[in-house]
N, C-alpha and C. Protein backbone atom coordinates (compact mmCIF):
# COMPACT_ATOMS: atom_id res chain seq x y z
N UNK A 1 0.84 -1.18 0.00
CA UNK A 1 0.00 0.00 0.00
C UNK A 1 0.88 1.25 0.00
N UNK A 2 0.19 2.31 -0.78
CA UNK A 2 1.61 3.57 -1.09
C UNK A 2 0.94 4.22 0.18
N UNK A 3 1.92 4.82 0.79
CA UNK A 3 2.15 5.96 1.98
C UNK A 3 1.10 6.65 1.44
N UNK A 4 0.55 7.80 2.28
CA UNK A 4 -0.22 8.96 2.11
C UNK A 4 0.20 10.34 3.01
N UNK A 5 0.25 11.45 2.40
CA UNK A 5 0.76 12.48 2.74
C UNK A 5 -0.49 13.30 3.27
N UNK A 6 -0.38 13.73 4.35
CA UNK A 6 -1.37 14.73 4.40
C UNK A 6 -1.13 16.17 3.82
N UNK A 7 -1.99 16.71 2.98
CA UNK A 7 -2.10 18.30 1.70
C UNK A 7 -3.18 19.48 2.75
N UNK A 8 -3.73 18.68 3.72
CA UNK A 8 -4.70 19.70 3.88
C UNK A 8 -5.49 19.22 5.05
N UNK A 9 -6.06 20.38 6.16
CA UNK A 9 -7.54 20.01 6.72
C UNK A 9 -8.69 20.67 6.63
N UNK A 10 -9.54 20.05 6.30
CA UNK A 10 -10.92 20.49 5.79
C UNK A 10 -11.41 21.05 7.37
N UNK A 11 -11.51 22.36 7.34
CA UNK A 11 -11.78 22.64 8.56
C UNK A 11 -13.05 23.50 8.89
N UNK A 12 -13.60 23.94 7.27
CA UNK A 12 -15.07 24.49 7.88
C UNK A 12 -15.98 24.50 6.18
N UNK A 13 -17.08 24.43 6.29
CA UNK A 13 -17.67 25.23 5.43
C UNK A 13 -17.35 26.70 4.35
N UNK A 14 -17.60 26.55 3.24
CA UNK A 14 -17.99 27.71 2.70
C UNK A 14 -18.98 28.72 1.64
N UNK A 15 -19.71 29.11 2.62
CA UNK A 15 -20.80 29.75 1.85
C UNK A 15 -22.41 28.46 2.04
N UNK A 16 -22.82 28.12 1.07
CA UNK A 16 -24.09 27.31 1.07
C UNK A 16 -24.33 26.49 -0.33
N UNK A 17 -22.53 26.63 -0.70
CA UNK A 17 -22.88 25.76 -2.86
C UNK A 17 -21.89 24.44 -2.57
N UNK A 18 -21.67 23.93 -1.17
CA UNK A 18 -20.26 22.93 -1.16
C UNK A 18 -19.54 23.30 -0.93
N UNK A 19 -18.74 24.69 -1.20
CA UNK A 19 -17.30 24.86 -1.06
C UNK A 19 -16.88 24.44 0.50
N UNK A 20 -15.66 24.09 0.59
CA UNK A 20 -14.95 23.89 1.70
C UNK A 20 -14.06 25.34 1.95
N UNK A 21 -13.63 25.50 3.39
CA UNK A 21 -12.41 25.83 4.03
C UNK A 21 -10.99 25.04 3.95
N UNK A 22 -9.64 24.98 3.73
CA UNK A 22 -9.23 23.78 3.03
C UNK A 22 -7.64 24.75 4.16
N UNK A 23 -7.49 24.27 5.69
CA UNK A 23 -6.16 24.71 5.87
C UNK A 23 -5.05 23.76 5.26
N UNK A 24 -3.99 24.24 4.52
CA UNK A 24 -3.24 23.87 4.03
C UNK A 24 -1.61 23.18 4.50
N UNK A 25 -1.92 22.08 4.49
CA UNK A 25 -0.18 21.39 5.07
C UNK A 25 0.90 20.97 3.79
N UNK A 26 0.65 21.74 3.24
CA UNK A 26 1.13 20.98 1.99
C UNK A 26 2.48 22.27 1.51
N UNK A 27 3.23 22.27 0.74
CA UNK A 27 4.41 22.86 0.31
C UNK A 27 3.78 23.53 -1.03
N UNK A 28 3.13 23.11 -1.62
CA UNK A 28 2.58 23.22 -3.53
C UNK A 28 0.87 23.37 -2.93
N UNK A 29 0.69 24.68 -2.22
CA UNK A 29 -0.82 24.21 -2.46
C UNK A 29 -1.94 24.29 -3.83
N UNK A 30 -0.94 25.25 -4.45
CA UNK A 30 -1.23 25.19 -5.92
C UNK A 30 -1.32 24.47 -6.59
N UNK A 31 -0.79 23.96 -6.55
CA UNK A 31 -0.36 22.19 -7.37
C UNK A 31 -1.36 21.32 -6.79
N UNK A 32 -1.61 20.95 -4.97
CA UNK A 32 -2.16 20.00 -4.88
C UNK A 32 -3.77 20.71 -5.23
N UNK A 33 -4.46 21.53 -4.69
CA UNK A 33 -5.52 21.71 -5.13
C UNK A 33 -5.96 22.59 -6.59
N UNK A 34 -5.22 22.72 -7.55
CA UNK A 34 -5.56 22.64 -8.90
C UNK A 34 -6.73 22.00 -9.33
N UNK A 35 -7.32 22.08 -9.92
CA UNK A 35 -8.53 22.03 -10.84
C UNK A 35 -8.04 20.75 -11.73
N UNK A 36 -9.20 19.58 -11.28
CA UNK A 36 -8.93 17.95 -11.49
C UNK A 36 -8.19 17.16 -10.92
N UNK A 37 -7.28 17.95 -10.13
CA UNK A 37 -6.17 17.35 -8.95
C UNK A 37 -7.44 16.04 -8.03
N UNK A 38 -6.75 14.81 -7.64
CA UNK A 38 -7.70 13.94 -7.09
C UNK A 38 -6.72 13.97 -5.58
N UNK A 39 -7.85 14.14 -4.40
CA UNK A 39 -7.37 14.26 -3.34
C UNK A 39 -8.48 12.83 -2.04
N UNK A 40 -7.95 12.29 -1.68
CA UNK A 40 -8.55 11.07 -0.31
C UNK A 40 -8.97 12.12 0.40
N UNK A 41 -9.58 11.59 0.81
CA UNK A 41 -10.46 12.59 2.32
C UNK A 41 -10.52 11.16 3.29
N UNK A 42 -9.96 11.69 4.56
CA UNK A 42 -10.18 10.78 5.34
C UNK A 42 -10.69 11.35 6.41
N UNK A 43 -12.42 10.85 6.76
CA UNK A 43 -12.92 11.39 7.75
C UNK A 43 -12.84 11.71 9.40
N UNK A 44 -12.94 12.45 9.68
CA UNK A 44 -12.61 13.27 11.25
C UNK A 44 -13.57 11.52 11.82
N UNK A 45 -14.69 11.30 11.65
CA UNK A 45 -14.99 10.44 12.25
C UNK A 45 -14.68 8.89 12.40
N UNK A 46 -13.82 8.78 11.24
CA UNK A 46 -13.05 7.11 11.36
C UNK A 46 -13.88 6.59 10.51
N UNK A 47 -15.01 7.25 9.55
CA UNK A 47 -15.55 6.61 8.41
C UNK A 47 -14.34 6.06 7.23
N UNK A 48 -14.77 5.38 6.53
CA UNK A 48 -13.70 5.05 5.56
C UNK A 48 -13.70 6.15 4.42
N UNK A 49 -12.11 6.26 4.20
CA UNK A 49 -11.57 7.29 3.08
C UNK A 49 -12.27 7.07 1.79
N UNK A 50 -11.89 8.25 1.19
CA UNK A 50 -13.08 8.53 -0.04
C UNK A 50 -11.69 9.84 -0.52
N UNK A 51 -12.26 9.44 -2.78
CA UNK A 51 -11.53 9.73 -3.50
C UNK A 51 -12.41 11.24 -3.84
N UNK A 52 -11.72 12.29 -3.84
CA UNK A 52 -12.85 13.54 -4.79
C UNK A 52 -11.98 14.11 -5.31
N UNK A 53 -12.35 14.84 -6.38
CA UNK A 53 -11.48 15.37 -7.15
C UNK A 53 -11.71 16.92 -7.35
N UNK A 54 -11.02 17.53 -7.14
CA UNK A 54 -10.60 19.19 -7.00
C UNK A 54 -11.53 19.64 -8.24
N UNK A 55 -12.57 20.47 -8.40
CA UNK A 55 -13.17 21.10 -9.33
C UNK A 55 -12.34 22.79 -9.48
N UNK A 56 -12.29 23.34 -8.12
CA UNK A 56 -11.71 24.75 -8.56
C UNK A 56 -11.21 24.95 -6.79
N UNK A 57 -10.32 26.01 -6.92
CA UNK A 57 -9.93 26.48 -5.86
C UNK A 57 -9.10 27.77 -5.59
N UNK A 58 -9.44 28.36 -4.56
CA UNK A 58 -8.69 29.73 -4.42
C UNK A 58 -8.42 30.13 -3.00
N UNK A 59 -7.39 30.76 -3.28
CA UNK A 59 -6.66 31.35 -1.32
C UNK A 59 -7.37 32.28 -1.00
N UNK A 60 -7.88 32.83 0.24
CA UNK A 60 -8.61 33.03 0.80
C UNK A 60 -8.27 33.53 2.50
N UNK A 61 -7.80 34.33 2.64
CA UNK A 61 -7.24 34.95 4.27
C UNK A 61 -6.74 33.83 4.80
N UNK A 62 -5.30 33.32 4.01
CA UNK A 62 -4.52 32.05 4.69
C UNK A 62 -5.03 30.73 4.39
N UNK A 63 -6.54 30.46 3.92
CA UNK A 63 -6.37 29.21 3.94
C UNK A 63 -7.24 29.14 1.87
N UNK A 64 -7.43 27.74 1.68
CA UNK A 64 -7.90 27.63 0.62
C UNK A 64 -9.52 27.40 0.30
N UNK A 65 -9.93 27.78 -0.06
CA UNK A 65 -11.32 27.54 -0.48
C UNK A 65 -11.80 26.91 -1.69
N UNK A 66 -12.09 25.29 -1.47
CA UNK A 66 -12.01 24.45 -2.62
C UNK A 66 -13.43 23.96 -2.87
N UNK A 67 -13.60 23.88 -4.38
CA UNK A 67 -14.53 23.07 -4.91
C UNK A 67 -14.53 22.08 -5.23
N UNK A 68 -15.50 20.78 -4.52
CA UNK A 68 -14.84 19.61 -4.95
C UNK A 68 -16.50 19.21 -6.31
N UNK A 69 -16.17 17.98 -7.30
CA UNK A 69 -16.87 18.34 -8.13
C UNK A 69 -17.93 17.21 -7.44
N UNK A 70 -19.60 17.22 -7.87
CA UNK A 70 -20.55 16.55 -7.10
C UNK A 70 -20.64 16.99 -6.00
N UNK A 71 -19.87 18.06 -5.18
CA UNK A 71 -20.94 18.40 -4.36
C UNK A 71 -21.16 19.75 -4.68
N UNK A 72 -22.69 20.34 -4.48
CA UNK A 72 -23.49 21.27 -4.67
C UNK A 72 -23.86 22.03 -3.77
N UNK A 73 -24.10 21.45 -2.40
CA UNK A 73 -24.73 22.69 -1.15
C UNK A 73 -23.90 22.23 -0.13
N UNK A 74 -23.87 22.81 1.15
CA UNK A 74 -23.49 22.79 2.21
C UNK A 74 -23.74 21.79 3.04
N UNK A 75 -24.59 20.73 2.93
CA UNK A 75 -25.05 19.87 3.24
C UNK A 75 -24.50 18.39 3.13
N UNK A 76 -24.27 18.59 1.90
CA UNK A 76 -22.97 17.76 1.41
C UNK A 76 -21.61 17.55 2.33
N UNK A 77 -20.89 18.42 2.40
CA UNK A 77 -19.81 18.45 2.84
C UNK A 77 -19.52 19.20 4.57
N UNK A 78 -20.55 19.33 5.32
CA UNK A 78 -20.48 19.97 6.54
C UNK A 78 -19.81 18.76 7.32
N UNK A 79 -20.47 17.50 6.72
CA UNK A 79 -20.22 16.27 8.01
C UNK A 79 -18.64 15.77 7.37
N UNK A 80 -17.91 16.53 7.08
CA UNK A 80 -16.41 16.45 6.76
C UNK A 80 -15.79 17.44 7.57
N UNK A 81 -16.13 18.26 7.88
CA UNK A 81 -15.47 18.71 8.71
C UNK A 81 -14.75 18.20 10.20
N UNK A 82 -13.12 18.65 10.01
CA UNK A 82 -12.15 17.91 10.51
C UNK A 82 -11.63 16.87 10.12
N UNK A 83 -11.92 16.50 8.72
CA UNK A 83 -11.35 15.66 7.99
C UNK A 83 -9.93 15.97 7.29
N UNK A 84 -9.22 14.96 6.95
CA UNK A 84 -7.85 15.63 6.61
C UNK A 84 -8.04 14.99 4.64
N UNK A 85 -6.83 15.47 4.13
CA UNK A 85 -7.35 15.51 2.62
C UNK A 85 -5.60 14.95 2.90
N UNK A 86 -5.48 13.99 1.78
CA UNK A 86 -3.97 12.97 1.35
C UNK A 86 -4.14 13.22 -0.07
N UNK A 87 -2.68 12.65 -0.23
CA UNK A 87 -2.47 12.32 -1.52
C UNK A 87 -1.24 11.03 -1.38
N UNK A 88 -1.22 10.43 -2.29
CA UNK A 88 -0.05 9.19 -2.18
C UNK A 88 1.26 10.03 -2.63
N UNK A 89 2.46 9.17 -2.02
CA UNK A 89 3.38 9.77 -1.50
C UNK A 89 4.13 9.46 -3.17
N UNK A 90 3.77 8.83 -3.76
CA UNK A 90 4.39 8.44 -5.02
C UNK A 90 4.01 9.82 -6.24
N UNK A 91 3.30 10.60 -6.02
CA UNK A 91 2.32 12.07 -5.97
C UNK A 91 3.46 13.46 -5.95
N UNK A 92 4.29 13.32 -5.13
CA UNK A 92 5.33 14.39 -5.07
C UNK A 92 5.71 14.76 -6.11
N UNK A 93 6.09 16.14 -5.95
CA UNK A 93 6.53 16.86 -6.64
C UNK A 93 8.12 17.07 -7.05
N UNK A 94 8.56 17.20 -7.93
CA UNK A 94 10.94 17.09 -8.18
C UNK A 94 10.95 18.78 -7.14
N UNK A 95 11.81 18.18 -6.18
CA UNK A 95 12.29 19.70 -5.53
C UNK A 95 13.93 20.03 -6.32
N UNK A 96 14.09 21.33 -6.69
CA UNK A 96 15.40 21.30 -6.84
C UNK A 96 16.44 20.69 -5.64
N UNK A 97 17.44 21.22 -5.69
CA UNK A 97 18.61 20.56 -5.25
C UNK A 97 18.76 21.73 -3.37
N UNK A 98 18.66 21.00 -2.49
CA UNK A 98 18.79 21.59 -1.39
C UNK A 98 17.73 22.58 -1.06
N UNK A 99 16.32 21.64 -1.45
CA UNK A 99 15.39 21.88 -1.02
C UNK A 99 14.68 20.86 -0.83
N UNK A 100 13.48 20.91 0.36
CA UNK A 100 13.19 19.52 1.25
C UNK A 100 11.68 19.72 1.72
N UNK A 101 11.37 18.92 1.62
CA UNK A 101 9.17 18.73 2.05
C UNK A 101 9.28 18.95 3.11
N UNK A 102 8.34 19.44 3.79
CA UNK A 102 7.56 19.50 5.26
C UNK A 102 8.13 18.43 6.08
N UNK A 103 7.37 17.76 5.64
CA UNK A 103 7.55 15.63 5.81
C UNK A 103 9.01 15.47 6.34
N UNK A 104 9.91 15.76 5.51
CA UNK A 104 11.02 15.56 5.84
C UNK A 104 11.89 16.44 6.60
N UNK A 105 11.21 17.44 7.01
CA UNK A 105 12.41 18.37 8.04
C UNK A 105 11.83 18.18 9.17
N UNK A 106 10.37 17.98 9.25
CA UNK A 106 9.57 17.94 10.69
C UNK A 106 10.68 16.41 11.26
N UNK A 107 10.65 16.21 12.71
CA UNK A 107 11.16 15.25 12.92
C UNK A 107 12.56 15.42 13.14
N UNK A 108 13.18 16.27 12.42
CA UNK A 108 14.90 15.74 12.34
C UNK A 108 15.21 16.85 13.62
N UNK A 109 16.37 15.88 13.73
CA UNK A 109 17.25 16.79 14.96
C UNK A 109 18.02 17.90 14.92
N UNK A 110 17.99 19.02 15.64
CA UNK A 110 19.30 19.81 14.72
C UNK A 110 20.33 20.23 16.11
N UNK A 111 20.94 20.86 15.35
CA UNK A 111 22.73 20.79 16.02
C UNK A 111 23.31 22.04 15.71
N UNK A 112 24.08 22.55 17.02
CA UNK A 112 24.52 23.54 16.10
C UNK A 112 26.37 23.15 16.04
N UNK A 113 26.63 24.38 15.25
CA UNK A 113 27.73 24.21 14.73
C UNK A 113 28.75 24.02 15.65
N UNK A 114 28.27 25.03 16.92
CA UNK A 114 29.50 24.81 18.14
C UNK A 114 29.38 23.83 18.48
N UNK A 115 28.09 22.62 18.67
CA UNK A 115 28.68 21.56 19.45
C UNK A 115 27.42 20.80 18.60
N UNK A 116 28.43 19.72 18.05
CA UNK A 116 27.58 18.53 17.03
C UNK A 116 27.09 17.11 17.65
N UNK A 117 27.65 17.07 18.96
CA UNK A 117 26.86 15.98 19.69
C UNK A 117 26.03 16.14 20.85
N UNK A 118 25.58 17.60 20.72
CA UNK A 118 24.38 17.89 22.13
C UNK A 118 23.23 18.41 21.06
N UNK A 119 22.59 17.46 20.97
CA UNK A 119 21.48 18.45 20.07
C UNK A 119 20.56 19.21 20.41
N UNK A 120 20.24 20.41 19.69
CA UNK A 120 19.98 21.61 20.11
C UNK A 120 17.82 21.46 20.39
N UNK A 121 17.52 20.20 19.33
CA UNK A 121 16.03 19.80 19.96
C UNK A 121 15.64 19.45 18.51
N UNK A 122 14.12 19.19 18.26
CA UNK A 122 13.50 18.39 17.41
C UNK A 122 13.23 19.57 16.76
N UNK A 123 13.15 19.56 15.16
CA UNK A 123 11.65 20.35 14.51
C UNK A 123 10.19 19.64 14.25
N UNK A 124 9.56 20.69 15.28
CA UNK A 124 7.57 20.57 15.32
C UNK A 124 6.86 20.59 14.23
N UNK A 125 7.78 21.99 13.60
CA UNK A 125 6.50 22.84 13.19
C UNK A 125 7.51 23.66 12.10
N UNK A 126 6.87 23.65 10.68
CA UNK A 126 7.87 25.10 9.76
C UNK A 126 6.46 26.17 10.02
N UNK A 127 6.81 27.34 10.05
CA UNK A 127 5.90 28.32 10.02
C UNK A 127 6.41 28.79 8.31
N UNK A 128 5.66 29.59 8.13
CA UNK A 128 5.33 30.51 6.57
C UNK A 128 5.18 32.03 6.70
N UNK A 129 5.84 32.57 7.57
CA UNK A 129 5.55 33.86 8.48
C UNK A 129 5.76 35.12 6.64
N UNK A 130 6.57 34.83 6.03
CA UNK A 130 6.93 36.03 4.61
C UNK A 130 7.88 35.15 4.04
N UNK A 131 9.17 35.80 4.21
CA UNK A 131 9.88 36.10 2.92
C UNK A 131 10.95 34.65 3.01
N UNK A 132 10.86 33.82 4.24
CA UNK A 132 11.48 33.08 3.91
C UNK A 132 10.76 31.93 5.62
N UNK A 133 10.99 30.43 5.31
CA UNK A 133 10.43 30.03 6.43
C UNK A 133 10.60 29.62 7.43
N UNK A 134 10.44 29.60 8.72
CA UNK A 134 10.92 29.43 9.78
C UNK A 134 10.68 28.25 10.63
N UNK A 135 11.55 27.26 11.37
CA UNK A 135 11.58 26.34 11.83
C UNK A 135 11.20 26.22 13.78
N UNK A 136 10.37 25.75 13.89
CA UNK A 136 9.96 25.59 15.31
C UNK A 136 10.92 24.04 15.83
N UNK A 137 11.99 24.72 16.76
CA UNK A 137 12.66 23.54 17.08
C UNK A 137 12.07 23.46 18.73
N UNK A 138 11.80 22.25 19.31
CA UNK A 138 11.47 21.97 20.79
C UNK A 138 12.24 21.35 21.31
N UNK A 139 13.29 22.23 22.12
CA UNK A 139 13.85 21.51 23.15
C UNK A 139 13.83 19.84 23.97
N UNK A 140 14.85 19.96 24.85
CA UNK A 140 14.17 18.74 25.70
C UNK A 140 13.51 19.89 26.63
N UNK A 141 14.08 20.82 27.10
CA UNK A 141 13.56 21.54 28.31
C UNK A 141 13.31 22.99 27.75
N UNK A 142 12.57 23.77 27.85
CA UNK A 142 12.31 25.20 27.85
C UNK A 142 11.71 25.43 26.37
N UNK A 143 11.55 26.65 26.39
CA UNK A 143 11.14 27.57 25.42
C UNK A 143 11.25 26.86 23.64
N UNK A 144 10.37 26.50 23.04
CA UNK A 144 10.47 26.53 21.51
C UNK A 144 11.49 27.42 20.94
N UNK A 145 12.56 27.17 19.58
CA UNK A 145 13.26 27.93 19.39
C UNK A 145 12.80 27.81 18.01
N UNK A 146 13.00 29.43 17.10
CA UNK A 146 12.71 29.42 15.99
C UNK A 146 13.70 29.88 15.35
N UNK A 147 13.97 28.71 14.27
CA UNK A 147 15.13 29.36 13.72
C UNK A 147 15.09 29.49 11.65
N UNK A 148 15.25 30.79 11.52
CA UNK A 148 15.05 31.28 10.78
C UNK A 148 15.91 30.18 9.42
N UNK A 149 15.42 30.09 8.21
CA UNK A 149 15.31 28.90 7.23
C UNK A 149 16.17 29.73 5.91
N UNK A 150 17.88 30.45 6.75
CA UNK A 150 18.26 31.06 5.62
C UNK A 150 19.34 30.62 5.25
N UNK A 151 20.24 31.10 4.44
CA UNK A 151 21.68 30.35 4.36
C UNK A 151 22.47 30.40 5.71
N UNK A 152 23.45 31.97 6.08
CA UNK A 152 23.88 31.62 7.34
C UNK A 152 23.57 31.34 8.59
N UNK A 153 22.33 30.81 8.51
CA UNK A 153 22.06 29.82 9.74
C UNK A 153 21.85 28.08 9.40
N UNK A 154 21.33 27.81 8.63
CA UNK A 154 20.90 26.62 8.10
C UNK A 154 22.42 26.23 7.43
N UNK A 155 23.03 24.91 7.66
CA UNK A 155 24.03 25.09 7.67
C UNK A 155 24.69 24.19 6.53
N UNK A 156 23.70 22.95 7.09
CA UNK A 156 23.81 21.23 6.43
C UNK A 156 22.28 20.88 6.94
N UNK A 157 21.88 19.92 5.45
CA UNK A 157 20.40 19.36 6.21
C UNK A 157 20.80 17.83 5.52
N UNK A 158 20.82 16.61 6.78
CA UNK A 158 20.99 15.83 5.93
C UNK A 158 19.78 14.59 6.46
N UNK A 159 18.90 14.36 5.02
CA UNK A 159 17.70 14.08 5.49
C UNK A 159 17.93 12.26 5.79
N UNK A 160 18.86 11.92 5.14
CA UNK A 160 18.79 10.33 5.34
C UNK A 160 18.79 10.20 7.16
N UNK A 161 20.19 10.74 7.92
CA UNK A 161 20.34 10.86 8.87
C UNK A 161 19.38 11.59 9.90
N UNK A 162 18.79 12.52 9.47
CA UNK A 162 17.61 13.23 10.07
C UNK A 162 17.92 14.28 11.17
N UNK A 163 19.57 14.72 10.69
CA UNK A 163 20.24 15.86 10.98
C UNK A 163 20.53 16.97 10.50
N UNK A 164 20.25 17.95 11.36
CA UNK A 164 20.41 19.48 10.40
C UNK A 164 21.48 20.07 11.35
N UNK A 165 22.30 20.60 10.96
CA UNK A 165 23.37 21.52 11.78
C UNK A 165 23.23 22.82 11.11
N UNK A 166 22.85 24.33 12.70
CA UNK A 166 22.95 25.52 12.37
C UNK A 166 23.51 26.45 13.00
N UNK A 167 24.19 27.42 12.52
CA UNK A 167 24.94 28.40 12.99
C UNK A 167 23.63 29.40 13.83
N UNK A 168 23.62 29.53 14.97
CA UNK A 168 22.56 30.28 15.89
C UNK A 168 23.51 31.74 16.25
N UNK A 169 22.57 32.67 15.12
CA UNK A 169 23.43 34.22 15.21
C UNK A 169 23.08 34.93 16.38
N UNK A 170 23.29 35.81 17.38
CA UNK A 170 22.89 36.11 18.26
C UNK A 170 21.35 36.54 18.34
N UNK A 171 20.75 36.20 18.97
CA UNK A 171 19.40 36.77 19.52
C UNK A 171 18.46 35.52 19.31
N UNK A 172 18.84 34.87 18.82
CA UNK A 172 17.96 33.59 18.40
C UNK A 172 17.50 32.75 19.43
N UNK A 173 18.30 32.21 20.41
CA UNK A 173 18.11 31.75 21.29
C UNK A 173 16.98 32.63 22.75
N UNK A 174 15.83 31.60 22.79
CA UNK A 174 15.31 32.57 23.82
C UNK A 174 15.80 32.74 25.19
């Protein structure tokens, strides 16, 4: 059975014609919700997954607002809500060269440059804050650290190992 990625959570209604609320986990939300794009829905309630296919879609104050095709009113699609939307992992997109999915940075450990065998904590969470994106690393103890997703900090990412080593410029640390 191929892996499945989660692209999205269906998290509310929109309007009274079907449309969904569609928060986005995905890297390409363009790509994944495109017009004929086929996306799994797997229900908030543990019903069994179901195939629909993207009719139209547009961004919308942060999140996406999608049309899926066959459904028509609000009625349709309310009892999805909190459902998450996949795609198979065989589905990805070619990243250039020293660039890396969600999927694969969440999880890894990072390190910094002064000392490569105390690691500095896990990444949670990438945020999307502007111009470039930022990494939520969690300690073992204290404060979340966010560390900014640029060259001179980001140093080495090496995904087999599930190690990132970064240069932490002053102020970074809370």
């Amino acid at each position: 059975m191929t892996e499945e990625l989660t692209v999205g959570r269906l998290v509310n209604t929109h309007g009274i014609r079907g449309e969904i609320k569609v928060l986005s986990h995905t890297d390409f939300p363009d790509v994944r919700f495109a017009a004929g794009k086929k996306l799994m829905v797997i229900p908030a309630d543990g019903s069994a997954k179901f195939e629909v296919t993207v009719e139209s879609a547009r961004e919308h104050k942060g999140m996406f607002i999608v049309k899926l095709k066959g459904y028509t009113n609000i009625n349709e699609v309310e009892k999805y809500k909190g459902s998450l939307l996949k795609v198979p992992s065989n589905d990805l997109v070619d990243l250039p060269e020293n660039e890396y999915y969600f999927h694969q940075i969440v999880g890894c450990e990072v390190y910094t440059d002064e000392d490569e065998n105390k690691p500095l904590g896990t990444i949670t969470e990438i945020l999307q804050p502007g111009a470039n994106d930022v990494w939520v690393v969690k300690p073992a103890k204290g404060q979340d650290i966010l560390i900014p997703v640029i060259n001179d900090v980001v140093l080495n990412v090496d995904i087999e190992a599930k190690k990132i080593t970064v240069h932490l410029m002053e102020g970074l640390l809370p």
